[in-house]
C-alpha atoms as a PDB file:
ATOM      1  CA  UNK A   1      20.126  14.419  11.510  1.00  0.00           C
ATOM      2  CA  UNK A   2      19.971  12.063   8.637  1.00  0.00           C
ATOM      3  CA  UNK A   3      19.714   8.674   9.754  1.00  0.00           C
ATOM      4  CA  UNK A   4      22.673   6.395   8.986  1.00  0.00           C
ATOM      5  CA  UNK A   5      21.173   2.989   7.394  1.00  0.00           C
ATOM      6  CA  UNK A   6      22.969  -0.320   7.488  1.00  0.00           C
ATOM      7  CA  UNK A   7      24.452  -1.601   4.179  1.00  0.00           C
ATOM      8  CA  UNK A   8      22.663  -5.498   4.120  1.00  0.00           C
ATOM      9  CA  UNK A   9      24.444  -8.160   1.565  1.00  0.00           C
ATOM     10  CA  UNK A  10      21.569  -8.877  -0.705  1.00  0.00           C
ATOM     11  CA  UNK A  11      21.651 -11.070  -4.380  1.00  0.00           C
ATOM     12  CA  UNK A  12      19.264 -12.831  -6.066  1.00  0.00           C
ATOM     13  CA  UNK A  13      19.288 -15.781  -7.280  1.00  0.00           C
ATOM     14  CA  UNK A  14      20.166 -17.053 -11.348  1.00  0.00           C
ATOM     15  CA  UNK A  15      16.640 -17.730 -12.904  1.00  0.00           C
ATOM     16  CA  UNK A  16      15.390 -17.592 -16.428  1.00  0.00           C
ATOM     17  CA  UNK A  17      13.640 -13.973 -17.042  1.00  0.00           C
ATOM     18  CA  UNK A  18       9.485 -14.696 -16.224  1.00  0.00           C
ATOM     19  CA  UNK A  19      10.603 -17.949 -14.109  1.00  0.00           C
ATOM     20  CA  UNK A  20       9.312 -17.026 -10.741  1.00  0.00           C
ATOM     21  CA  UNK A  21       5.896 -14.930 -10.180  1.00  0.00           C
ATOM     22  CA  UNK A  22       5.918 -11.620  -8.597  1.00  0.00           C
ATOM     23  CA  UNK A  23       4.304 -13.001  -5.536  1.00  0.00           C
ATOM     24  CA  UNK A  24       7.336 -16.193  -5.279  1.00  0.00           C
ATOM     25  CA  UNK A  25      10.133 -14.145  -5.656  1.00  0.00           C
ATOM     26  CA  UNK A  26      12.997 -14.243  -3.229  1.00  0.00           C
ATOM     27  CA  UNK A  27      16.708 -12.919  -2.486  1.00  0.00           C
ATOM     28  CA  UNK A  28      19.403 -14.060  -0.784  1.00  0.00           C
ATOM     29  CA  UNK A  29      20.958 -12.247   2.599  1.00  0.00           C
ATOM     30  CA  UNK A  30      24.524 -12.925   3.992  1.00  0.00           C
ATOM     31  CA  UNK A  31      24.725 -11.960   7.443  1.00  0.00           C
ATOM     32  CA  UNK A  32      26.462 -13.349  10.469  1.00  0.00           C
ATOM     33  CA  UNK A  33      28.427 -16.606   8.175  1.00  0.00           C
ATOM     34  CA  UNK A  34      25.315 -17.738   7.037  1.00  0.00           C
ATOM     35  CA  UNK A  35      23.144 -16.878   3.781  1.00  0.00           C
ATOM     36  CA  UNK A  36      19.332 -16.648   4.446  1.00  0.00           C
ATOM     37  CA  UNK A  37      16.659 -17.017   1.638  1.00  0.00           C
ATOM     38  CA  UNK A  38      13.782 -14.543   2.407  1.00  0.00           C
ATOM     39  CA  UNK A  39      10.598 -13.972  -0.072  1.00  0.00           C
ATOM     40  CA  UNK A  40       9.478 -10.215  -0.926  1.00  0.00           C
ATOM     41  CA  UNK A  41       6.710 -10.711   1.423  1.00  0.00           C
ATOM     42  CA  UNK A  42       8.495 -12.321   4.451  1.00  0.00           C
ATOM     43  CA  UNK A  43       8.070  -8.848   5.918  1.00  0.00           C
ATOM     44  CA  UNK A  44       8.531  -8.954   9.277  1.00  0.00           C
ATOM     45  CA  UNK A  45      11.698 -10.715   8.596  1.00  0.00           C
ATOM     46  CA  UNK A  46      12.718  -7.593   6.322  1.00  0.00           C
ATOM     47  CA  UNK A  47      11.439  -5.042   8.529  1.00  0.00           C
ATOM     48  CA  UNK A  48      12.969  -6.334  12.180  1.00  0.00           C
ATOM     49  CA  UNK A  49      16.442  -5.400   9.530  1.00  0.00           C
ATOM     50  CA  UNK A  50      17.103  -1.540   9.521  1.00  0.00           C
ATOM     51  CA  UNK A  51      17.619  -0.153   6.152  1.00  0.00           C
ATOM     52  CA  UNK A  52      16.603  -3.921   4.450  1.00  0.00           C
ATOM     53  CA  UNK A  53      13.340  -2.804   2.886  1.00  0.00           C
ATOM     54  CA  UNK A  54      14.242   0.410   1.437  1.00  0.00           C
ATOM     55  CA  UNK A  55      17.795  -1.510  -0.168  1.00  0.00           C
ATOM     56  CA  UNK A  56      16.138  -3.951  -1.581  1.00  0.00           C
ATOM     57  CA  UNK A  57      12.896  -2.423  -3.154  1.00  0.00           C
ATOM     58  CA  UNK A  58      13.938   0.873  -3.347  1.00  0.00           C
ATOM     59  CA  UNK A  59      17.670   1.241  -4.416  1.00  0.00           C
ATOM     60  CA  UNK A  60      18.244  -2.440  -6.097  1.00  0.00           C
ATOM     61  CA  UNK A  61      14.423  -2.691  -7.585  1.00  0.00           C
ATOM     62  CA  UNK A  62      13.591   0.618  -7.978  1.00  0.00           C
ATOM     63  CA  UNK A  63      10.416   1.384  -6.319  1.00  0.00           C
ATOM     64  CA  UNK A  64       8.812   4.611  -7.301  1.00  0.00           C
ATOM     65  CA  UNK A  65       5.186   4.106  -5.904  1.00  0.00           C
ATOM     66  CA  UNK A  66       5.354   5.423  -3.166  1.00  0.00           C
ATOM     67  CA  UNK A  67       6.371   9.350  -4.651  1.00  0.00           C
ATOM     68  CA  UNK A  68       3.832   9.079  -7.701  1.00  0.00           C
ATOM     69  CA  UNK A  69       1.311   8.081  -6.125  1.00  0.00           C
ATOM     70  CA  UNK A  70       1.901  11.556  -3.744  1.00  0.00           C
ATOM     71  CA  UNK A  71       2.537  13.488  -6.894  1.00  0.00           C
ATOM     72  CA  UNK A  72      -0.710  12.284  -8.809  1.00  0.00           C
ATOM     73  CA  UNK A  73      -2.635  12.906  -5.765  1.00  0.00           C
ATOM     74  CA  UNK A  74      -1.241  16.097  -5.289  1.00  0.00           C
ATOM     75  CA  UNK A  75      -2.121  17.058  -8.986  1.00  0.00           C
ATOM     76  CA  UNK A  76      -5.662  16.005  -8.930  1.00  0.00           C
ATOM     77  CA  UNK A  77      -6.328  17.992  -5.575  1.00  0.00           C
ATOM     78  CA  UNK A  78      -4.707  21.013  -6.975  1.00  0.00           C
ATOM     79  CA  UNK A  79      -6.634  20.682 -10.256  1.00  0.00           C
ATOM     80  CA  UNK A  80     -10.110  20.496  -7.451  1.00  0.00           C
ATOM     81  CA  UNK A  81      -8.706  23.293  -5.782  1.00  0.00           C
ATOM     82  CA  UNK A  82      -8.075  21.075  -2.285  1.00  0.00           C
ATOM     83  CA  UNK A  83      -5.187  21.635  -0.083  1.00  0.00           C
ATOM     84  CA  UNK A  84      -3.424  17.865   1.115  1.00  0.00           C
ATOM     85  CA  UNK A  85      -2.365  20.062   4.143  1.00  0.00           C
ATOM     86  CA  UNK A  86      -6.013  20.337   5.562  1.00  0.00           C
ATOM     87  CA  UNK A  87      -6.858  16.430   5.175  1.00  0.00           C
ATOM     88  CA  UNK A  88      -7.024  13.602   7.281  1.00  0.00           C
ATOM     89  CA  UNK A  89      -5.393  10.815   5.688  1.00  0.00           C
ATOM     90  CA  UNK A  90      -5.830   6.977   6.883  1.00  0.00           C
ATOM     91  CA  UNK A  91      -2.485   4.755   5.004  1.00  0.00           C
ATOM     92  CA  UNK A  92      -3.699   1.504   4.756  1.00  0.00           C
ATOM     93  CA  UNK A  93      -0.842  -1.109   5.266  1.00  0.00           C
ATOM     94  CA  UNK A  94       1.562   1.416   6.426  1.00  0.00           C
ATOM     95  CA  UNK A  95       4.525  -0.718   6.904  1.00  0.00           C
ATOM     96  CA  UNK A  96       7.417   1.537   8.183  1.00  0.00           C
ATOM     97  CA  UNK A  97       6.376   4.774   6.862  1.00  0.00           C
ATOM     98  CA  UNK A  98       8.055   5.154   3.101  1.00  0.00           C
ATOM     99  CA  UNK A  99       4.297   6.834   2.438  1.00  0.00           C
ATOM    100  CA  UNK A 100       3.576   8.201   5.290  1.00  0.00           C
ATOM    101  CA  UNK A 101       6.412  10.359   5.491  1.00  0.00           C
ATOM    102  CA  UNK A 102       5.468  11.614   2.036  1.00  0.00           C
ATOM    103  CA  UNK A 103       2.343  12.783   2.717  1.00  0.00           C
ATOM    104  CA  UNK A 104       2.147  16.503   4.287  1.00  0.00           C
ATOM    105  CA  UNK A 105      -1.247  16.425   5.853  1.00  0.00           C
ATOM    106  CA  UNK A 106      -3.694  17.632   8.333  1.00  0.00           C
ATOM    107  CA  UNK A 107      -3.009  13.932  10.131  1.00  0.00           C
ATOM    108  CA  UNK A 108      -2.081  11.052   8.685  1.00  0.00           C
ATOM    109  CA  UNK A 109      -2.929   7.802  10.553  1.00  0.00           C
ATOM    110  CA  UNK A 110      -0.859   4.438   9.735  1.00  0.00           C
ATOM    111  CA  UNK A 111      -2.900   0.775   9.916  1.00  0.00           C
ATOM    112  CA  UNK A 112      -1.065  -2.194   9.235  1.00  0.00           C
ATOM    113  CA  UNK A 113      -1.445  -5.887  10.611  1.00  0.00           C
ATOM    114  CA  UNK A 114       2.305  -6.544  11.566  1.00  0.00           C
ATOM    115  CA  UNK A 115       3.530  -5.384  14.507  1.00  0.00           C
ATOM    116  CA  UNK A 116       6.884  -5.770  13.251  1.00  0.00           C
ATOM    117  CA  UNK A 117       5.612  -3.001  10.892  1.00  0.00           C
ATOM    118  CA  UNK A 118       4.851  -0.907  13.550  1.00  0.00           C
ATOM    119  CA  UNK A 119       8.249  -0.939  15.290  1.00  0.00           C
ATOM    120  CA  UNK A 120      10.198  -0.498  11.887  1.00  0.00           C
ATOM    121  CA  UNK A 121       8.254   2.904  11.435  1.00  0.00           C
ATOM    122  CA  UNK A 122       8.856   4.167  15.343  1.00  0.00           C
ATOM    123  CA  UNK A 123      12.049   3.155  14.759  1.00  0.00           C
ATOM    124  CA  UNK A 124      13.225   4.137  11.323  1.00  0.00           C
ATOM    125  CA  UNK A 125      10.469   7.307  10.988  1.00  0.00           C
ATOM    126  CA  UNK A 126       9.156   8.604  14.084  1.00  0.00           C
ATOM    127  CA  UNK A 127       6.846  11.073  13.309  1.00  0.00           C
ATOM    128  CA  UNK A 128       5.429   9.532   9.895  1.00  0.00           C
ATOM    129  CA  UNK A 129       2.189   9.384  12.234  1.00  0.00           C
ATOM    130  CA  UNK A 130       0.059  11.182  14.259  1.00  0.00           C
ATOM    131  CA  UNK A 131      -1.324   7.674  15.683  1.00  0.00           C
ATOM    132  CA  UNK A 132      -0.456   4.033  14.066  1.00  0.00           C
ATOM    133  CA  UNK A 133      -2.862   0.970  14.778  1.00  0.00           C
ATOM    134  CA  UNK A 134      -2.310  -2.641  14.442  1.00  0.00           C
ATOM    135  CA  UNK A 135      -4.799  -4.478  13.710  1.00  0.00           C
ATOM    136  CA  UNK A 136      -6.658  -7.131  11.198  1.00  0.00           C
ATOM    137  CA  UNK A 137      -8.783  -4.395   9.283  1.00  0.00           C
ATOM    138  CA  UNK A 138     -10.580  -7.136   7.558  1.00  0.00           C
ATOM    139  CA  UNK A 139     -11.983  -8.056  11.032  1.00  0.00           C
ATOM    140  CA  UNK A 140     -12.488  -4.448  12.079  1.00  0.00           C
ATOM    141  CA  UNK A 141     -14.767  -3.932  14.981  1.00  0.00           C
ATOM    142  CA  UNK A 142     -16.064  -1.970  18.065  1.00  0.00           C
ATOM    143  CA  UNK A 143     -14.260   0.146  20.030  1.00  0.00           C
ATOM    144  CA  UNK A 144     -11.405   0.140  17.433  1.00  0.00           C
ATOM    145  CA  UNK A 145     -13.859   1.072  14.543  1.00  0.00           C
ATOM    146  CA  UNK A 146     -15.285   3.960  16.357  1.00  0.00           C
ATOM    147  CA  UNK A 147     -11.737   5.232  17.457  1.00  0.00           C
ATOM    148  CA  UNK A 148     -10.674   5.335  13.775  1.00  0.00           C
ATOM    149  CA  UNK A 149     -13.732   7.282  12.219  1.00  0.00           C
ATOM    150  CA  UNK A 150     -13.422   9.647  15.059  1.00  0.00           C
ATOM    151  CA  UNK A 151     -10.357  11.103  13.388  1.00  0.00           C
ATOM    152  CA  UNK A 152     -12.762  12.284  10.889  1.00  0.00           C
ATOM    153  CA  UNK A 153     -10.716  11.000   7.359  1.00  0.00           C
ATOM    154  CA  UNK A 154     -11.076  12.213   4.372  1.00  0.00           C
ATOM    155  CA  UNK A 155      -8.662  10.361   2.429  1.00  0.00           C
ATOM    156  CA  UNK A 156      -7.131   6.864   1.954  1.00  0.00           C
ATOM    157  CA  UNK A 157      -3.989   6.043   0.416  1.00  0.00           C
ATOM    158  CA  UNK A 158      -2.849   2.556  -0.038  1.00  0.00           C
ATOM    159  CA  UNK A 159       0.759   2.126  -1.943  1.00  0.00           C
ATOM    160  CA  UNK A 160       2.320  -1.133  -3.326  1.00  0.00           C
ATOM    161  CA  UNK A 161      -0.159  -3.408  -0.619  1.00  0.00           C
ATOM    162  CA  UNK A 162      -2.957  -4.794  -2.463  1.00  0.00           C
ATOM    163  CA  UNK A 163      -3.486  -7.837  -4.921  1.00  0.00           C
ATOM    164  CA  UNK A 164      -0.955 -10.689  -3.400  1.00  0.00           C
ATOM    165  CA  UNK A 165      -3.434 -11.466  -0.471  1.00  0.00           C
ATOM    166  CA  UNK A 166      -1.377  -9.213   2.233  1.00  0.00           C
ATOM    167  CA  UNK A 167      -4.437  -6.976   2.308  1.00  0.00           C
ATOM    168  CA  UNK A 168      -7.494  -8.664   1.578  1.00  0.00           C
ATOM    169  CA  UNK A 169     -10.639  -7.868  -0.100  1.00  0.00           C
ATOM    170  CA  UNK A 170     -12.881  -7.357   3.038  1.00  0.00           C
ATOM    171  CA  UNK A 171      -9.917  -5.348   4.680  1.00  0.00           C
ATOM    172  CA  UNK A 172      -9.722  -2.765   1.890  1.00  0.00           C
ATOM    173  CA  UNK A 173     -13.142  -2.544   1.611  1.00  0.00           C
ATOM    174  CA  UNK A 174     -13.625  -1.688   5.614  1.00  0.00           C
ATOM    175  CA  UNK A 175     -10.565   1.127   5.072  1.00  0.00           C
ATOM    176  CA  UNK A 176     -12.481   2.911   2.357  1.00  0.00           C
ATOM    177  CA  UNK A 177     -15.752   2.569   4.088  1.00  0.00           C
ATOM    178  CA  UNK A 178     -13.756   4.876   6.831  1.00  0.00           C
ATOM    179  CA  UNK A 179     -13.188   7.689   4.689  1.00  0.00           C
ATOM    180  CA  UNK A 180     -15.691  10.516   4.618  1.00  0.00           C
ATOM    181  CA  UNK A 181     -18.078  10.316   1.558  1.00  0.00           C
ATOM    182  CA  UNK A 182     -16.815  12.956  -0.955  1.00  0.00           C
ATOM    183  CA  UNK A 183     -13.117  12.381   0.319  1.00  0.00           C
ATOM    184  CA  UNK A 184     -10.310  11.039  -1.718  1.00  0.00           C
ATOM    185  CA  UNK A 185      -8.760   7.951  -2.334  1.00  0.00           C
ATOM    186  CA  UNK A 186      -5.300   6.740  -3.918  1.00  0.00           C
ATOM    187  CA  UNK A 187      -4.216   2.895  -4.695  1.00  0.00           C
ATOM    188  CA  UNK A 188      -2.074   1.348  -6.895  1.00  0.00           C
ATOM    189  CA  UNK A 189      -2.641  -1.973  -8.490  1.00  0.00           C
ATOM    190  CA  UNK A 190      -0.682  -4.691 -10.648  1.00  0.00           C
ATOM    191  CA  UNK A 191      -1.949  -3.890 -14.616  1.00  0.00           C
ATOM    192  CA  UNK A 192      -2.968  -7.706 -14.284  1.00  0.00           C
ATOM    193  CA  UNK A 193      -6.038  -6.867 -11.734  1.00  0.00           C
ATOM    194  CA  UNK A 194      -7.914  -4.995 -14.447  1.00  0.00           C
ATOM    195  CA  UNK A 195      -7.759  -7.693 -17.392  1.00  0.00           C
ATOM    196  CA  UNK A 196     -11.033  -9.193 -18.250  1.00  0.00           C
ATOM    197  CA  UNK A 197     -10.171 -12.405 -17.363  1.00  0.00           C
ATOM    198  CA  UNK A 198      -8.745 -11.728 -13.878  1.00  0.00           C
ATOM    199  CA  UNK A 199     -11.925 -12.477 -11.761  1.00  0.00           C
ATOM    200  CA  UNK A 200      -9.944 -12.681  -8.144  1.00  0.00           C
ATOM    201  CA  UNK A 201     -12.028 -10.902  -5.291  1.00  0.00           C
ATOM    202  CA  UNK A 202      -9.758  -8.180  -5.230  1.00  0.00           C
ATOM    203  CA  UNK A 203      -9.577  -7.517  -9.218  1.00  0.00           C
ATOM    204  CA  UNK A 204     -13.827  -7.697  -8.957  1.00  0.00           C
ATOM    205  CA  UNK A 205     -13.875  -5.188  -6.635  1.00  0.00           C
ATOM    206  CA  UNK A 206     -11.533  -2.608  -8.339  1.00  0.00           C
ATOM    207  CA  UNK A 207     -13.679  -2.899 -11.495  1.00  0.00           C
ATOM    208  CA  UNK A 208     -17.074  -2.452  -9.215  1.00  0.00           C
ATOM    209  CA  UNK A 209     -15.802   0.852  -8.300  1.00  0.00           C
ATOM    210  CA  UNK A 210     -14.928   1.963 -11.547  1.00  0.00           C
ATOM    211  CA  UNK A 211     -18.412   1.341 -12.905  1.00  0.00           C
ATOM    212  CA  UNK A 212     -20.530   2.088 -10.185  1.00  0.00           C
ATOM    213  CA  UNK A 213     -21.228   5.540  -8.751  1.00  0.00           C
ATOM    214  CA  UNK A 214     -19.212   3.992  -5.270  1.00  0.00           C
ATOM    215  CA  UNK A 215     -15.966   6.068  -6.914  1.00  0.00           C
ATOM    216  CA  UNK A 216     -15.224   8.849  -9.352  1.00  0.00           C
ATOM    217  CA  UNK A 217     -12.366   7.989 -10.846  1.00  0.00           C
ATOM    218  CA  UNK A 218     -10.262  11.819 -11.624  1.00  0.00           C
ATOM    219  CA  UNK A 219      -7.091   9.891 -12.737  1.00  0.00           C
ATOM    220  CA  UNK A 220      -5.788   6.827 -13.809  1.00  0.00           C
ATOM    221  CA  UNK A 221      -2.619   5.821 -14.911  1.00  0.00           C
ATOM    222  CA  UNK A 222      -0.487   3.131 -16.138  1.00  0.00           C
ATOM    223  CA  UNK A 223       3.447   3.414 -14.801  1.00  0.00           C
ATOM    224  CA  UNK A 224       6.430   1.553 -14.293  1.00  0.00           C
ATOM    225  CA  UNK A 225       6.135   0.096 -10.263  1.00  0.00           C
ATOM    226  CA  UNK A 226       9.649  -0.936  -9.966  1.00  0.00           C
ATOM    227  CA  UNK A 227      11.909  -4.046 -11.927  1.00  0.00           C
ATOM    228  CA  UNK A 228      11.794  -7.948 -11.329  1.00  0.00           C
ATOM    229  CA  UNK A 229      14.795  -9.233 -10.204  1.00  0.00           C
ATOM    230  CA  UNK A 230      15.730 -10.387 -13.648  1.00  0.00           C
ATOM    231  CA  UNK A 231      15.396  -6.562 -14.566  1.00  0.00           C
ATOM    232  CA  UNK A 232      11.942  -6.778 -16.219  1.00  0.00           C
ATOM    233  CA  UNK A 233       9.524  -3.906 -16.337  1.00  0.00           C
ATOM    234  CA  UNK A 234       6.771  -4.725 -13.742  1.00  0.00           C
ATOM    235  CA  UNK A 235       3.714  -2.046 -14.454  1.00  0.00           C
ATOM    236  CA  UNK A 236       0.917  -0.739 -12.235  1.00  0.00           C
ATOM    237  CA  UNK A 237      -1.867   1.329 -12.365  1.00  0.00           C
ATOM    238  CA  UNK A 238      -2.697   3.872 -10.154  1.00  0.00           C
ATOM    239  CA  UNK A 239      -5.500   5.309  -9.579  1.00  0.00           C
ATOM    240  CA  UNK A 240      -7.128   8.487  -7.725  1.00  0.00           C
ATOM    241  CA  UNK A 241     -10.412   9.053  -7.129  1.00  0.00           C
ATOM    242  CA  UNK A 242     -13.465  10.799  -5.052  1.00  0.00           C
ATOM    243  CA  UNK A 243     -15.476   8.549  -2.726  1.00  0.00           C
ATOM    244  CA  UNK A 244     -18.935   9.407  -2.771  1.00  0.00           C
ATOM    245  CA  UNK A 245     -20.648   5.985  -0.927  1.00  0.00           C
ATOM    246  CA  UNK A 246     -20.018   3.136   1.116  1.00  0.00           C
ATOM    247  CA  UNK A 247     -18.724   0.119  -0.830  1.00  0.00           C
ATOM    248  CA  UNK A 248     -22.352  -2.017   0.494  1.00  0.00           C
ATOM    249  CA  UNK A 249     -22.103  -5.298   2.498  1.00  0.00           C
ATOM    250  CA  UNK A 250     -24.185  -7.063  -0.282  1.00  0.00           C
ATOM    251  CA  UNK A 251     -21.363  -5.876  -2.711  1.00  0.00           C
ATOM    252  CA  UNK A 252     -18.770  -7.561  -0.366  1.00  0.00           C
ATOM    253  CA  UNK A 253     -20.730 -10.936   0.148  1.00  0.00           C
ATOM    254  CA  UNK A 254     -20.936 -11.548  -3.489  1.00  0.00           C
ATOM    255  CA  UNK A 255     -16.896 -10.999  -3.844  1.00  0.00           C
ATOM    256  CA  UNK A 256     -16.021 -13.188  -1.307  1.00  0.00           C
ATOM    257  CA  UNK A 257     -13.288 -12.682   1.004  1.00  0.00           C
ATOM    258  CA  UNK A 258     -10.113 -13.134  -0.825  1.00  0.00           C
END
């Protein structure tokens, strides 16, 4: 049965195009007499709201992430002659499911540090997951560490999560040092991350792995990620690739931890 989402008031506010930065933007929700102002990454207050998330980023901004990343990923493991349906995927900041659901896989295991996260997906998709943990990956540690390799993954995703600080450096870093060497990985990333200039933890890591034999990149690919609220483009890249080491600690310490 198709489940029946709530219709949420939502506007956004009059600004001049460019005037507020990806990571400050905000919208406006009526409910119960009263208007509440809520950022784009006030997510627990968006996800404890069935149907909130996938209205606002989906239908009014247009989100298409989550379903190229699956169809790139899906192209470069039929071009290497891999079936999705025999890996184990890990989704790293899972939120309520929108890639999990996507992905038809062996087993596909949801991580994300908001609990509020966690309920959304039980509640709004059910059996996204074989097995979803909570937990500060950046701080990742015994017995939880061991628990997650012993599902034996082979392949990370992580979809419209990374570059605003909600998944730091050290976090990502521990995720992809969970996957199996020659497994897979997918990410997406703000077109931003990979200018010269841009010389952020996270945007030094991303170009580590694209010089370094750490990752093979198979594809790469510049695409529209969804529109501003003043209807602007805003462009990713996304990229998949074949893991064939550990990103090293001494790789991490010299990043730092943002």
């Amino acid at each position: 049965m198709a489940m029946v989402r709530q219709v949420h008031n939502i506007s956004f506010p009059i600004s001049e195009p460019g005037a507020l930065a990806q990571d400050e933007a905000y919208f406006l929700l009526k409910e119960d007499g009263r208007e509440l102002r809520l950022r784009f990454h006030d997510y627990d207050a968006i996800y404890d709201r069935p149907g909130l998330y996938e209205q606002l980023f989906y239908q009014r901004l247009r989100c298409a992430s989550p379903r190229k990343a699956r169809d790139l990923l899906a192209k470069v493991l039929q071009e290497n002659r891999i079936e999705l349906s025999e890996l184990r995927v890990l989704d790293l900041g899972a939120g309520n499911g929108m890639v999990g659901e996507l992905l038809d896989a062996a087993r596909v295991i949801g991580v994300d540090i908001s609990e509020s996260a966690r309920q959304a997906c039980e509640r709004d998709r059910p059996d996204a997951y074989d097995a979803y943990y909570v937990t500060d990956m950046s701080r990742l540690q015994e017995p939880l560490a061991g628990e997650m390799k012993s599902w034996q993954l082979d392949l990370l995703t992580c979809i419209a999560a990374l570059g605003f600080g909600d998944i730091p450096v050290r976090a990502f870093a521990n995720a992809f040092n969970l996957i199996r060497n020659d497994g897979w990985v997918v990410f997406n990333i703000k077109e931003t991350f990979l200018q010269e200039g841009d010389r952020t933890g996270f945007s030094m890591l991303v170009k580590h792995l694209l010089v370094s034999d750490t990752l093979e990149v198979h594809h790469l690919e510049r695409y529209r990620h969804r529109i501003s609220i003043d209807g602007r483009a805003l462009f990713y890249y996304v990229l998949v690739g074949r893991k064939h080491a550990d990103i090293p600690a001494g790789v991490m310490s010299s990043l730092g931890h943002d």
